[in-house]
Protein backbone atom coordinates (compact mmCIF):
# COMPACT_ATOMS: atom_id res chain seq x y z
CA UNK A 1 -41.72 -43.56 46.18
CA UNK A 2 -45.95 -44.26 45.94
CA UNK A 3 -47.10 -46.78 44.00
CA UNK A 4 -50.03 -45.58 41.79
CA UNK A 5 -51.66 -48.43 41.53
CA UNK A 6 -51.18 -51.47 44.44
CA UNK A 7 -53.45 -54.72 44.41
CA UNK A 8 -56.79 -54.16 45.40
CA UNK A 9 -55.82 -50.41 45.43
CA UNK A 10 -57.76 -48.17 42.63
CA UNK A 11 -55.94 -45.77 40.61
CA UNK A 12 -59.40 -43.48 40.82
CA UNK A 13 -58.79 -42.68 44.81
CA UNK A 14 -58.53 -39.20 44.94
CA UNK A 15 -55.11 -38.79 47.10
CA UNK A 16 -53.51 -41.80 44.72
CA UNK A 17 -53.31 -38.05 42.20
CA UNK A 18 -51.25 -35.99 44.42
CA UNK A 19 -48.48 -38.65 45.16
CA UNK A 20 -45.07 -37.97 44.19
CA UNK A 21 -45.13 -41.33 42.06
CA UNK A 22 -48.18 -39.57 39.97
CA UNK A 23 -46.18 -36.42 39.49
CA UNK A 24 -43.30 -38.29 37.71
CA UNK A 25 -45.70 -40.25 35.47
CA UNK A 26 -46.83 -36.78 34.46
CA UNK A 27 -43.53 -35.53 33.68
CA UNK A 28 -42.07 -38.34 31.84
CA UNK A 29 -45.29 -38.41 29.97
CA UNK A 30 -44.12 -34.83 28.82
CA UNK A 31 -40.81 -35.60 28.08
CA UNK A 32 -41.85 -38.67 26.00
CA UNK A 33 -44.27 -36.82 23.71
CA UNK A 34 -41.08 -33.99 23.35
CA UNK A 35 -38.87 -36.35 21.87
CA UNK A 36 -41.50 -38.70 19.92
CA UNK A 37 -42.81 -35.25 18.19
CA UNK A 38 -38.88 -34.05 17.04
CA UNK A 39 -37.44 -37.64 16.52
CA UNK A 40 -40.06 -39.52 15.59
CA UNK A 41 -39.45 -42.05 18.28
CA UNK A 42 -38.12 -42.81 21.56
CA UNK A 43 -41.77 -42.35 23.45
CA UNK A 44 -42.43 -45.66 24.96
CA UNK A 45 -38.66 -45.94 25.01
CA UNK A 46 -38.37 -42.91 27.77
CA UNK A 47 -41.76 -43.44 29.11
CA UNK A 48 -42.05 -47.19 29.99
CA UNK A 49 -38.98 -47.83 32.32
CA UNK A 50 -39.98 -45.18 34.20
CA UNK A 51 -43.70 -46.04 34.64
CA UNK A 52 -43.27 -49.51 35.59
CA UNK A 53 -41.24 -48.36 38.10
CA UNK A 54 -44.64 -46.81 39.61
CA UNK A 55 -47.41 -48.47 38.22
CA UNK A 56 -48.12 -52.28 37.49
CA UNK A 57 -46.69 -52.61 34.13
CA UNK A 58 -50.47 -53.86 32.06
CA UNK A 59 -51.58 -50.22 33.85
CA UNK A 60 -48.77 -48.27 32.51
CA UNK A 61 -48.48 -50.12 29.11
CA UNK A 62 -52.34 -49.08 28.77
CA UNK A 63 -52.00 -45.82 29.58
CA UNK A 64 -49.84 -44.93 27.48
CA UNK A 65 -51.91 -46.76 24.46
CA UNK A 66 -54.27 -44.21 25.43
CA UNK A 67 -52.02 -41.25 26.13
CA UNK A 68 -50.39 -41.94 22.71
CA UNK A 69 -53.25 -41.44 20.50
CA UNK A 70 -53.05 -37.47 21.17
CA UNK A 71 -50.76 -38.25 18.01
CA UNK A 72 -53.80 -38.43 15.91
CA UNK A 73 -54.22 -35.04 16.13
CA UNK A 74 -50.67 -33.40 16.47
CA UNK A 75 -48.65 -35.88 14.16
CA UNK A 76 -50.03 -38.34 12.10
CA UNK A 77 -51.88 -36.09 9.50
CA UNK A 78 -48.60 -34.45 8.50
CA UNK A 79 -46.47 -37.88 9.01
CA UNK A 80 -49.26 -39.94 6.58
CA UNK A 81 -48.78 -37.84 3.49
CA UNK A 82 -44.96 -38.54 3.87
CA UNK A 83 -45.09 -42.32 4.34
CA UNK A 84 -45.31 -45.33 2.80
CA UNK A 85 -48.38 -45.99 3.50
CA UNK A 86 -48.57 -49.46 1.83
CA UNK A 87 -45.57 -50.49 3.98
CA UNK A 88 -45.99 -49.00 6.89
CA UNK A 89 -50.11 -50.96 6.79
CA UNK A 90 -48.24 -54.54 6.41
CA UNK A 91 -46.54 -54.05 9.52
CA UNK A 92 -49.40 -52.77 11.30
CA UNK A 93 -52.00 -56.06 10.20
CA UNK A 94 -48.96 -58.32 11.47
CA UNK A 95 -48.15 -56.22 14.78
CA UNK A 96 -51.97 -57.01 15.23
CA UNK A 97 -51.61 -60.36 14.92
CA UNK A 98 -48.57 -60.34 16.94
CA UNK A 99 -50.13 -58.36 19.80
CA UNK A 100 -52.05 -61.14 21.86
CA UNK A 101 -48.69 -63.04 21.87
CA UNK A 102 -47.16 -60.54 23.64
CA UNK A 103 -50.60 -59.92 26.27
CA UNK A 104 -50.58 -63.36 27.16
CA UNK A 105 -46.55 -63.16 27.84
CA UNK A 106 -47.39 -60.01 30.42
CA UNK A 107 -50.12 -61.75 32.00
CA UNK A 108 -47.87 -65.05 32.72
CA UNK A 109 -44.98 -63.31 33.63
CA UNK A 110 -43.39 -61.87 36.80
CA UNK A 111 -43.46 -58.49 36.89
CA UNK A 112 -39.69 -57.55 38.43
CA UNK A 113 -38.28 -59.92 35.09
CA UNK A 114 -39.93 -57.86 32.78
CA UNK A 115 -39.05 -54.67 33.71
CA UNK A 116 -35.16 -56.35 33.76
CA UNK A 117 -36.46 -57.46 30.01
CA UNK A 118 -37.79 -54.26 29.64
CA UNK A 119 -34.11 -52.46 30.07
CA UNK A 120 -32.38 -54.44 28.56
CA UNK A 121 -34.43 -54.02 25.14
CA UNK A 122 -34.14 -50.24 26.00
CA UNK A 123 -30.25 -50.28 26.87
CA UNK A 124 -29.58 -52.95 23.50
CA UNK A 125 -31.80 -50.45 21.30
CA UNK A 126 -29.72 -47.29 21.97
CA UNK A 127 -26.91 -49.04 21.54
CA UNK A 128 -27.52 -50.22 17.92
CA UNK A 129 -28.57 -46.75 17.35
CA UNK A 130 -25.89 -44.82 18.14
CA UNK A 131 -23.50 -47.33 15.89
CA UNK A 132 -25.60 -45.60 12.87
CA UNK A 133 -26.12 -49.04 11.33
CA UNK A 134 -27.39 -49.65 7.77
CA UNK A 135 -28.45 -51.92 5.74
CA UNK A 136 -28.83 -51.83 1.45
CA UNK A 137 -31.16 -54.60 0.64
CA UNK A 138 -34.88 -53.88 -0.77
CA UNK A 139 -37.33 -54.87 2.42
CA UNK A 140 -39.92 -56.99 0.95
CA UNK A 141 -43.28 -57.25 2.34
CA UNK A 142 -42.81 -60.59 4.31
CA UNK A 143 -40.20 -59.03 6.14
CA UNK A 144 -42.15 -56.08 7.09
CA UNK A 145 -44.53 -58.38 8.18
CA UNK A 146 -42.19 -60.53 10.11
CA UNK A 147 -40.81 -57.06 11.71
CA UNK A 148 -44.14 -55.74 12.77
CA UNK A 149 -45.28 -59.35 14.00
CA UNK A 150 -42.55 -59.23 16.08
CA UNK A 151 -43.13 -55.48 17.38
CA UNK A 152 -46.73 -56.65 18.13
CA UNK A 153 -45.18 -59.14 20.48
CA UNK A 154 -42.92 -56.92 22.00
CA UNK A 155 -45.99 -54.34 22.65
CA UNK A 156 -48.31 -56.57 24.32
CA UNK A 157 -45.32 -57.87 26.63
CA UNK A 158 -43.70 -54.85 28.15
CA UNK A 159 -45.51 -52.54 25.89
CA UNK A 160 -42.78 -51.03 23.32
CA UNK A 161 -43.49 -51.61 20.21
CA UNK A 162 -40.75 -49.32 18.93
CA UNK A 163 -37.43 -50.90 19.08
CA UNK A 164 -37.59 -53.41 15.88
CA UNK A 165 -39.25 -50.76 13.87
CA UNK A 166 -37.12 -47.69 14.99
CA UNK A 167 -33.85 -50.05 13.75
CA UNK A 168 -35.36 -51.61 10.15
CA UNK A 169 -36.75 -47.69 9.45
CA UNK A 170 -33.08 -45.62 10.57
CA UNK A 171 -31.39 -48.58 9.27
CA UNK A 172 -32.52 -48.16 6.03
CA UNK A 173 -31.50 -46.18 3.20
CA UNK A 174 -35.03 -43.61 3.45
CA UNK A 175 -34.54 -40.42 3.97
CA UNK A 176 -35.01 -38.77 7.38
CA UNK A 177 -38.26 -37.45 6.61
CA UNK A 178 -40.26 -40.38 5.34
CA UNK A 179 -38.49 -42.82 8.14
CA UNK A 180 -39.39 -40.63 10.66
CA UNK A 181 -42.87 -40.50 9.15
CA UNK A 182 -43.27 -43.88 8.78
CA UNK A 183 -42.27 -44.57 12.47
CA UNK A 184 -45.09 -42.50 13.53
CA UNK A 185 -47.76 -43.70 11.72
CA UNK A 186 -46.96 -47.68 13.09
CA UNK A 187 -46.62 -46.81 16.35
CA UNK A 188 -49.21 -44.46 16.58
CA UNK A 189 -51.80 -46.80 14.85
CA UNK A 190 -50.55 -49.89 16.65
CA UNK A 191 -51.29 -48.26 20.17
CA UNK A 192 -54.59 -48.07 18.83
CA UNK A 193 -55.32 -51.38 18.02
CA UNK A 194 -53.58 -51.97 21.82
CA UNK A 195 -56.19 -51.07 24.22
CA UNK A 196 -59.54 -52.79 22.89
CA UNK A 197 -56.62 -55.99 22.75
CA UNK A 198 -55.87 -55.60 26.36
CA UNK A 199 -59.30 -54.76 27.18
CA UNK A 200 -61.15 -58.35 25.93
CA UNK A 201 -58.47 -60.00 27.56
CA UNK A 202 -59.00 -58.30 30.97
CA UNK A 203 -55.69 -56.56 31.28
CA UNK A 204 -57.09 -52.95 32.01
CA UNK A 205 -60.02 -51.22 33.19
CA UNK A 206 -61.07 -48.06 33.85
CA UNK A 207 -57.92 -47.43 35.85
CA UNK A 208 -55.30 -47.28 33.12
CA UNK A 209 -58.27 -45.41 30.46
CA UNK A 210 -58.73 -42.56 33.18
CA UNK A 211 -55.10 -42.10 33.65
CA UNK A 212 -54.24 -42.29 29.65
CA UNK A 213 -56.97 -39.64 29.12
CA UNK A 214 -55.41 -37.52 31.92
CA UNK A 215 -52.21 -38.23 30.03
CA UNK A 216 -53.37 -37.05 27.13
CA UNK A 217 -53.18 -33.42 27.81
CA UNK A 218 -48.95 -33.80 28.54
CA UNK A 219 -48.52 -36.11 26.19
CA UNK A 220 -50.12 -34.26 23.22
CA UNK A 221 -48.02 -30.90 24.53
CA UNK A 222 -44.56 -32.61 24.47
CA UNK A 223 -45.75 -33.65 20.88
CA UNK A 224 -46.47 -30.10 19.53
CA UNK A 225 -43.61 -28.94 21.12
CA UNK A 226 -41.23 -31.55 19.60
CA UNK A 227 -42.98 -30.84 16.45
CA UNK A 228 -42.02 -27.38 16.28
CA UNK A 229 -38.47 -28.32 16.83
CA UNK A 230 -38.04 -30.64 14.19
CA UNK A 231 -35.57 -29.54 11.09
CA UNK A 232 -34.65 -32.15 8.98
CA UNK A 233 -31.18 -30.00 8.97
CA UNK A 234 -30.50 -30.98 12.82
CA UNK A 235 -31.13 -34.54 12.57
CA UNK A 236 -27.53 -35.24 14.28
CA UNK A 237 -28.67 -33.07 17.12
CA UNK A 238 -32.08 -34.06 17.53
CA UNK A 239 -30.72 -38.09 17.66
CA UNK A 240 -28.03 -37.11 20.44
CA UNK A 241 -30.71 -35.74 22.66
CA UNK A 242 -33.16 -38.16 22.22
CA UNK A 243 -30.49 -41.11 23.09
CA UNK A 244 -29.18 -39.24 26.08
CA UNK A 245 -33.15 -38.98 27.76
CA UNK A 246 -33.61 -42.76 26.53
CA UNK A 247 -31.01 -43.61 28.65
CA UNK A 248 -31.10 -41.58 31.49
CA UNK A 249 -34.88 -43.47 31.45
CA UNK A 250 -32.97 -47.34 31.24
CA UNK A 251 -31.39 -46.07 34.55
CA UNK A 252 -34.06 -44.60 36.19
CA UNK A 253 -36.79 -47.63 35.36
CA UNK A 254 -34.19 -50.72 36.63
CA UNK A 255 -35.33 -52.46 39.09
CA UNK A 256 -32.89 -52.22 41.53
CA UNK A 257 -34.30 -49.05 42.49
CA UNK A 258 -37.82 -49.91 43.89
CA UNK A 259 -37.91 -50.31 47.55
């Protein structure tokens, strides 16, 4: 399979587009936005293991910051009159804070062990999901903080800053609505803060913004389309699918795949 992006290679080369490698971003990018706009999340779940598997992980973890904020337009509006908004803003300060952790982490690290970290964070999430674990206590706002800090971290590093937030919100005792809301409006505004983080610290360039703005146009499609699916009266349904594409994408993004 083509690599999009090899050292010293630019992603801007015009046959680097037409690679087979490039046509599976595409898709994925698709089926990401699909199941982020019905479930709420699972984006960066489905989309990262497969990326890396194609593109140098700060590239793909930057594109998709990028690609992600099509939600601005085709989510969030709806999803921030149904959240907590004061909640949902202490998590997103600390994920902030948390963030240049996790850059430094990606920029120190070898890139085959964090896609291995990368999967197993993927494979450990679904599996606490599909257990349909709860929890009854009152989160207060220092553990809000603590679980965005720690999202922030695990954003900047292999770039999914779903996983702690996707278990506190399902595990809690919200309904499906205003978790699924408030899962949108942290991730989405957390990708945000991503790129001008990665950007100051030299991560990306032009590369991974020209590719996220190309992704844009899948990426805010799957979203409408997931949208339009969503019924808070198929929730079991909706869940099922989601966790059998997040793990069809653990399998395809290990490592023991590439060359």
């Amino acid at each position: 399979m083509a690599v999009l992006r090899a050292p010293n290679s630019p992603i801007l080369m015009p046959d680097i587009w037409l690679t087979q490698g490039f046509a599976l971003v595409v898709g994925v990018t698709f089926v990401a936005g699909l199941v982020y706009g019905f479930a709420g999340f699972g984006a960066a779940l489905i989309y990262m293991p497969v990326a890396t598997s194609v593109l140098h992980p700060p590239v793909a973890i930057g594109a998709f910051a990028v690609c992600a904020l099509a939600s601005f337009v085709t989510l969030v509006p709806r999803a921030w009159v149904q959240s907590d908004k004061r909640g949902s803003m202490i998590m997103l300060a600390a994920a902030i804070v948390g963030t240049p952790i996790g850059l430094w982490i990606l920029s120190n690290t070898d890139t085959t062990l964090l896609r291995w970290v990368l999967s197993g964070i993927v494979v450990g999430t679904l599996a606490v999901l599909m257990t349909a674990w709860r929890y009854q206590m009152q989160p207060s706002g220092g553990l809000r903080a603590g679980i965005g800090g720690l999202a922030g971290v695990m954003m900047g590093s292999v770039g999914l800053n779903g996983p702690l937030v996707i278990l506190f919100q399902l595990g809690g005792q919200d309904t499906i609505v205003r978790s699924r809301a408030n899962t949108l409006v942290f991730l989405t505004c957390s990708s945000l803060s991503l790129v001008p983080l990665m950007a100051l610290q030299g991560l990306i360039g032009w590369d991974a913004i020209l590719l996220g703005a190309v992704l844009l146009v899948p990426y805010g499609a799957g979203t409408v389309f997931g949208r339009r699916l969503f019924d808070p009266a198929r929730e079991t349904l909706y869940r099922r699918v989601a966790y059998a594409i997040v793990a069809l994408a653990a399998v395809l993004g290990l490592p023991l795949w590439q060359g």
